[in-house]
C-alpha atoms as a PDB file:
ATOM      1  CA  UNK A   1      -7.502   0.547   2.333  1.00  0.00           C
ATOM      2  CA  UNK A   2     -11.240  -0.590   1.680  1.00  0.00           C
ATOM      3  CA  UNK A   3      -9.707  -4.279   1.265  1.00  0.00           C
ATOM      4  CA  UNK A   4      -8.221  -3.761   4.864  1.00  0.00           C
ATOM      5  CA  UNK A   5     -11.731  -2.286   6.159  1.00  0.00           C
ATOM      6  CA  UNK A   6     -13.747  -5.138   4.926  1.00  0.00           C
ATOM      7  CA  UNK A   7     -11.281  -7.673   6.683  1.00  0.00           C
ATOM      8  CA  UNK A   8     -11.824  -5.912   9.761  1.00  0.00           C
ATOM      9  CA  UNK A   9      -7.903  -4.051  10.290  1.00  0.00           C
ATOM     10  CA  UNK A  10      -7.887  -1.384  12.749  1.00  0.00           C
ATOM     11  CA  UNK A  11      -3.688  -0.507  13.054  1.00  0.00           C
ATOM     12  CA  UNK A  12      -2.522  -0.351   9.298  1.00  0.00           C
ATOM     13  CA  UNK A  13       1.272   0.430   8.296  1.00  0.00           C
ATOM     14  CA  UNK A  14       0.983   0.714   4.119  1.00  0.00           C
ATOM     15  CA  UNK A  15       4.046   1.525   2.130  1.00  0.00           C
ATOM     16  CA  UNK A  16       5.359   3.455  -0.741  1.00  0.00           C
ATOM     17  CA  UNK A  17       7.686   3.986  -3.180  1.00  0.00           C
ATOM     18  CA  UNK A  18       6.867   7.684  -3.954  1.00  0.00           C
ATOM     19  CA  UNK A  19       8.049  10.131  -1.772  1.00  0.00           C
ATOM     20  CA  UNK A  20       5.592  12.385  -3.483  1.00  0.00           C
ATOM     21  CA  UNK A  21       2.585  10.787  -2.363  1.00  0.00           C
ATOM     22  CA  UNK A  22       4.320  10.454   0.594  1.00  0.00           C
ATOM     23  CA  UNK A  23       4.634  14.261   1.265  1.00  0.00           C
ATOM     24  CA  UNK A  24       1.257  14.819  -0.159  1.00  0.00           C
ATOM     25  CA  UNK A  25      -0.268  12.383   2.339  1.00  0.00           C
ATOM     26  CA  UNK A  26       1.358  14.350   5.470  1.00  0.00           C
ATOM     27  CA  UNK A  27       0.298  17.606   3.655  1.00  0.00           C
ATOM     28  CA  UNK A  28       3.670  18.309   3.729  1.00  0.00           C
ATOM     29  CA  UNK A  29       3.372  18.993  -0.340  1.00  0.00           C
ATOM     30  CA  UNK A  30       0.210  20.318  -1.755  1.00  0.00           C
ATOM     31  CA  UNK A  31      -1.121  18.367  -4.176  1.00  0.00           C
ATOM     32  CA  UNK A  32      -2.722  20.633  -7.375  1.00  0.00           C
ATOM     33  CA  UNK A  33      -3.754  18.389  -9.627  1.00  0.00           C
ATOM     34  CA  UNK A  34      -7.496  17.940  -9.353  1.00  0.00           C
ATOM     35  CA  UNK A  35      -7.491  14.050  -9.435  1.00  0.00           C
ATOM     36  CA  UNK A  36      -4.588  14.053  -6.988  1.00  0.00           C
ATOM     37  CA  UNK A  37      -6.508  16.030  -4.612  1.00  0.00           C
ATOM     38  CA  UNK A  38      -9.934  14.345  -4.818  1.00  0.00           C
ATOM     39  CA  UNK A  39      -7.390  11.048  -3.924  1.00  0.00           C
ATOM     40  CA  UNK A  40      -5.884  11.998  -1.316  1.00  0.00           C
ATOM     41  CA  UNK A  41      -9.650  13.527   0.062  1.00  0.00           C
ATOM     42  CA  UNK A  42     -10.702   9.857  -0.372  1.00  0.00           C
ATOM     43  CA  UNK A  43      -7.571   8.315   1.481  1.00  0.00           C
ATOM     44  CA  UNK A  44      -8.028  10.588   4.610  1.00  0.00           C
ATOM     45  CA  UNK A  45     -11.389  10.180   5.026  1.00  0.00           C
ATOM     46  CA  UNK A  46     -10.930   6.078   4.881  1.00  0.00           C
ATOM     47  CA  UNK A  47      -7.963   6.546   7.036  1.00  0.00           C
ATOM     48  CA  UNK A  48     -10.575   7.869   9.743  1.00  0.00           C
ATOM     49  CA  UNK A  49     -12.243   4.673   9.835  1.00  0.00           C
ATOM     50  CA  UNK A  50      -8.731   2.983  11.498  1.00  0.00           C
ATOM     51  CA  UNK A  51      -7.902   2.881  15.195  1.00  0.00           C
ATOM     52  CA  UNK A  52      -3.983   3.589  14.001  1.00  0.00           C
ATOM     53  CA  UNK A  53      -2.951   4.415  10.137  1.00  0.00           C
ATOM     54  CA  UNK A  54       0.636   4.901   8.996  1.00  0.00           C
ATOM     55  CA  UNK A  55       1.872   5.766   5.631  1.00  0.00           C
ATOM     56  CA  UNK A  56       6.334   5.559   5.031  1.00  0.00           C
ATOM     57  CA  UNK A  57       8.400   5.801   1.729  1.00  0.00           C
ATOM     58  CA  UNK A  58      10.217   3.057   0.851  1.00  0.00           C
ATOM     59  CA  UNK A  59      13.174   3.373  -1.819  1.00  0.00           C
ATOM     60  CA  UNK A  60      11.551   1.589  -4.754  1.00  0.00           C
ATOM     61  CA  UNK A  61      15.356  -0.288  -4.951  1.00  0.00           C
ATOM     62  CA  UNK A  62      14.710  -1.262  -1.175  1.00  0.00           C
ATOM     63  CA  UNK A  63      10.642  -1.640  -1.955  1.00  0.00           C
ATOM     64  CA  UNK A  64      10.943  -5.576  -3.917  1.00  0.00           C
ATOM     65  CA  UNK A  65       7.746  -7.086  -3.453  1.00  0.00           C
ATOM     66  CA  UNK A  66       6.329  -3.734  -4.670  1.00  0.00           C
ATOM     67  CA  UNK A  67       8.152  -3.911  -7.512  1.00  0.00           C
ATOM     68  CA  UNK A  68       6.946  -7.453  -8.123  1.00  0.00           C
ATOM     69  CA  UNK A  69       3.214  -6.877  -7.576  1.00  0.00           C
ATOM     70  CA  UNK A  70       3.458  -3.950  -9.736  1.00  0.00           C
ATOM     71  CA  UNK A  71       5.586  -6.629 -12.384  1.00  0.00           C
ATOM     72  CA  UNK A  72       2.395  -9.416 -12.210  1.00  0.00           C
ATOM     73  CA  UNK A  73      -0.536  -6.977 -12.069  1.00  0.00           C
ATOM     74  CA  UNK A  74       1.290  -5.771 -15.535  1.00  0.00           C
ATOM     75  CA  UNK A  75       1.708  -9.562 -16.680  1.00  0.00           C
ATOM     76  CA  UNK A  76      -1.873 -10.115 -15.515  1.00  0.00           C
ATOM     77  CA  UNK A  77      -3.296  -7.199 -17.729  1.00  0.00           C
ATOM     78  CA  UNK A  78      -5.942  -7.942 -20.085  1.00  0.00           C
ATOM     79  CA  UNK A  79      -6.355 -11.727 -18.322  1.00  0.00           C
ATOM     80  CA  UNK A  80     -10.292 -12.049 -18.411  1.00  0.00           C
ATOM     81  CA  UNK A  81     -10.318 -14.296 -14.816  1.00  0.00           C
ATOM     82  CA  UNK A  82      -8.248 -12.811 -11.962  1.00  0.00           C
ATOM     83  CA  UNK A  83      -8.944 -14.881  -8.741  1.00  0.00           C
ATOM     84  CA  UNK A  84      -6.114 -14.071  -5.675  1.00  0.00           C
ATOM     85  CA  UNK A  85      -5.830 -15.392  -3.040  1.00  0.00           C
ATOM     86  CA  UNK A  86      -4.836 -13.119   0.127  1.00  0.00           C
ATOM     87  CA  UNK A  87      -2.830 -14.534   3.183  1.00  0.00           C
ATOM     88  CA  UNK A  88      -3.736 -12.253   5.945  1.00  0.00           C
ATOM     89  CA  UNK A  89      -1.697 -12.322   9.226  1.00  0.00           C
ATOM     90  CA  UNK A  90      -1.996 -11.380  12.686  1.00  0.00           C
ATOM     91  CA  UNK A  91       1.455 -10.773  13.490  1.00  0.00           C
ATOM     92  CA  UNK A  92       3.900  -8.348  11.597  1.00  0.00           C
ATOM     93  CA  UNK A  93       6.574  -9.823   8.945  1.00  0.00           C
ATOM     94  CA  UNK A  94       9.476 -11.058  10.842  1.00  0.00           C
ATOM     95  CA  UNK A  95      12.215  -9.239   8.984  1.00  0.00           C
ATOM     96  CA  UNK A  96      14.907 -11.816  11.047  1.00  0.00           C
ATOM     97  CA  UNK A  97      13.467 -14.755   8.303  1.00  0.00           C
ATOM     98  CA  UNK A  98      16.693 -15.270   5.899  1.00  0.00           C
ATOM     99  CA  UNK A  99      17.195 -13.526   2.980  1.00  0.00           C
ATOM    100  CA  UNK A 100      18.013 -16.572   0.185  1.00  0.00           C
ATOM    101  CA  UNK A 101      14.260 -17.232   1.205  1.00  0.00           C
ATOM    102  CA  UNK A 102      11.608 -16.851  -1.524  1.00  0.00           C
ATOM    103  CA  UNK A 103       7.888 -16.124  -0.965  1.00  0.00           C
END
């Protein structure tokens, strides 16, 4: 979310795979543990800063480029130089783009 302030977003859909911090985030579950709380503080208060702000659960089966982010941040571990580069678009994914494609 601070990456998406800094680049100047103002409607933000974000996605995840846990229907628990799903809940949480709609205060449909209370969160008790302390650092869970303090979190989701955090979150809300940066989700003020956006015109529009969505959070939806995604399946993790259904959620693959989750699961492969999660896979290279893991691979990346403990690598001293991390430089990224971020593709940023103006326009939503076009979900019509065939599936044998890779990214």
């Amino acid at each position: 979310m601070k990456l998406e302030l800094q680049l100047g977003a103002k409607d933000v859909v974000a996605y995840t795979d846990s229907q628990l911090v799903e809940k949480q985030f709609r205060k449909t579950y209370e969160a008790k543990e302390t650092s869970m709380v303090k979190y989701l503080q955090k979150v809300h208060d940066l989700q003020q800063a956006f015109e529009h702000f969505e959070l939806h659960q995604v399946p993790i089966e259904e959620n693959e480029r989750a699961n492969a982010l999660s896979k290279f941040a893991s691979a990346a571990f403990g690598i001293k130089s991390k430089k990224f580069t971020l593709l940023v678009s103006e326009h939503p994914e076009n979900r019509d783009l065939p599936q044998d494609r890779e990214f």
